[in-house]
Protein backbone atom coordinates (compact mmCIF):
# COMPACT_ATOMS: atom_id res chain seq x y z
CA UNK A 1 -28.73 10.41 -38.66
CA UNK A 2 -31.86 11.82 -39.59
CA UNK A 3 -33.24 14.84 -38.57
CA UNK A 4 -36.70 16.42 -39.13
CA UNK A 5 -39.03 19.51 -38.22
CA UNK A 6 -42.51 19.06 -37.88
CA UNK A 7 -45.35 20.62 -39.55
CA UNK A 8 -46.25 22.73 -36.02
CA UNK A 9 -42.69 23.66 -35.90
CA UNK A 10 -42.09 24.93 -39.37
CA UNK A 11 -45.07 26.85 -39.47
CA UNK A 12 -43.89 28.40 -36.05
CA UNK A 13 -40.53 29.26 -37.25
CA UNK A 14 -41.82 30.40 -40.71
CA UNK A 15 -43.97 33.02 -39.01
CA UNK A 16 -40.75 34.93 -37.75
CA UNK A 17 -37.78 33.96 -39.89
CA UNK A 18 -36.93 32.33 -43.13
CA UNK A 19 -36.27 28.33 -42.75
CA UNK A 20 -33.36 28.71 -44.77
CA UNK A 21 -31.48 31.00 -41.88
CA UNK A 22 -31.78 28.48 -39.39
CA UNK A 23 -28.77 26.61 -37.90
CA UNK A 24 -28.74 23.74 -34.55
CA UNK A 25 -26.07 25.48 -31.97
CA UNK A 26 -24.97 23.58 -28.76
CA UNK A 27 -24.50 25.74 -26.43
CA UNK A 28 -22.36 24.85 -23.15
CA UNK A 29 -23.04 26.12 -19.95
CA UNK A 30 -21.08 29.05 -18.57
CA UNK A 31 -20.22 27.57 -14.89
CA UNK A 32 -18.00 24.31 -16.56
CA UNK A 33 -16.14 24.11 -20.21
CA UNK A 34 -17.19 20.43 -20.13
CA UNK A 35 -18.92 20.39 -23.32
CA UNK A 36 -21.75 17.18 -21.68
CA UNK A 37 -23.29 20.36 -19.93
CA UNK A 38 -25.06 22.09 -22.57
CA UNK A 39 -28.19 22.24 -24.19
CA UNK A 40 -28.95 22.72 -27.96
CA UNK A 41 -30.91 25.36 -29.11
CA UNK A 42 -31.81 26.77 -32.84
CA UNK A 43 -30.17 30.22 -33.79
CA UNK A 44 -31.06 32.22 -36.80
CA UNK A 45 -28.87 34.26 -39.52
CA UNK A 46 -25.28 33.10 -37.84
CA UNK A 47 -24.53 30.25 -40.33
CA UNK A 48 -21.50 31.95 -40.99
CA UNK A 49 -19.76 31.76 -37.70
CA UNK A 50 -16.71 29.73 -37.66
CA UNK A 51 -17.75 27.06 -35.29
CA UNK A 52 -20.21 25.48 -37.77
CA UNK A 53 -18.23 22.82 -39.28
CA UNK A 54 -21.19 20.23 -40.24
CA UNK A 55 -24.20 20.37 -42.35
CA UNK A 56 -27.09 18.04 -41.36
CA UNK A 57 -29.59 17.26 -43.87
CA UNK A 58 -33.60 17.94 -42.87
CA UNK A 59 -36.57 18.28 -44.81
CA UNK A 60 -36.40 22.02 -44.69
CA UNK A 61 -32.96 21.69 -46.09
CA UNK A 62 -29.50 21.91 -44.81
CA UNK A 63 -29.14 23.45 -41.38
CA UNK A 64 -25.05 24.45 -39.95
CA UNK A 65 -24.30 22.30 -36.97
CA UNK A 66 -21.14 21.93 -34.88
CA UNK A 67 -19.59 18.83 -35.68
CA UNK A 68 -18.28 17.88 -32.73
CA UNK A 69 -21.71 18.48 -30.65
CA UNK A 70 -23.70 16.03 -33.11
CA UNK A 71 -22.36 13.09 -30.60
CA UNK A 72 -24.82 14.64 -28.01
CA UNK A 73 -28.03 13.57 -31.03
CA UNK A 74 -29.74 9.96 -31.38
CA UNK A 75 -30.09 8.29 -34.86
CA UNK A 76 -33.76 10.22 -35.33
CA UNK A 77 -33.99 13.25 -33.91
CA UNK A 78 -36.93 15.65 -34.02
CA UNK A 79 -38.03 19.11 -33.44
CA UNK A 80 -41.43 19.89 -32.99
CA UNK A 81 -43.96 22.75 -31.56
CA UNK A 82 -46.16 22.36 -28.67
CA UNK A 83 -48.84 24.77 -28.68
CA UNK A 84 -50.31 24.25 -25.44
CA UNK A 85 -46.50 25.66 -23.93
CA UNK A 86 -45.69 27.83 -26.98
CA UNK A 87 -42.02 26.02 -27.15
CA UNK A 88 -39.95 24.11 -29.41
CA UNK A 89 -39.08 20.95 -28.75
CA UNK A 90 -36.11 18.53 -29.33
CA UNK A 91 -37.08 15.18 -29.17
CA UNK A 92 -35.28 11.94 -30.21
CA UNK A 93 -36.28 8.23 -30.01
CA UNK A 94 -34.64 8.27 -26.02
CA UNK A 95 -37.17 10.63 -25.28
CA UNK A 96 -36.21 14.90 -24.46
CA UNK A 97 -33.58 16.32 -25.81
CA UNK A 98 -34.60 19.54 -24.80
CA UNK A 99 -38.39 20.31 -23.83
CA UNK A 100 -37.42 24.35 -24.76
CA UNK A 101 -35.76 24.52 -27.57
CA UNK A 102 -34.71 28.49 -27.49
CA UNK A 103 -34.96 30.20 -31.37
CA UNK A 104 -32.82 33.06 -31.23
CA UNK A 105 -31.95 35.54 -33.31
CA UNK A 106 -28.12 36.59 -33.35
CA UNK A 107 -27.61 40.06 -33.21
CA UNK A 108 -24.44 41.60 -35.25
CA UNK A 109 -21.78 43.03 -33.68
């Protein structure tokens, strides 16, 4: 599987947080605990968190993953920026992923 960040996106991300704190989180949806419903989104300084169980190599360097949630990814996956609606995207080689790919900071408890 390959996965890469744009140019536009990793000057985005660079302007808030380090590239190296960045992990890929699927989140599911609240309303159903069938994992199919979720989205994925990118999360910053949680790569210790228990649930990250897989490493997936980019060009900005290894970012945490879920294992079980890289099923839900295509063979060439990419995120990118789009300027015009100031959002991350996930795109893949089917098309969206995710047209707003949230970057969130977690918060410690």
């Amino acid at each position: 599987m390959k996965f890469t960040f744009t140019d536009s996106a990793i000057a985005e991300i660079q302007k808030r947080y380090d590239l190296k704190d960045i992990s890929l989180f699927y989140a599911v949806g609240e309303d159903c605990g069938c994992p199919t419903t979720g989205i994925f989104m990118l999360k910053v300084n949680d790569a210790g968190m228990a649930e990250y169980d897989a490493v997936i190599e980019t060009n900005i360097g290894p970012v945490p993953a879920q294992k079980w949630a890289l099923v839900f990814l295509d063979s060439d996956n990419v995120v990118d920026f789009n300027e015009r609606l100031r959002a991350f995207q996930l795109k893949s080689e089917r098309g969206f992923l995710n047209m707003n790919l949230l970057l969130e900071q977690t918060v410690a408890q």
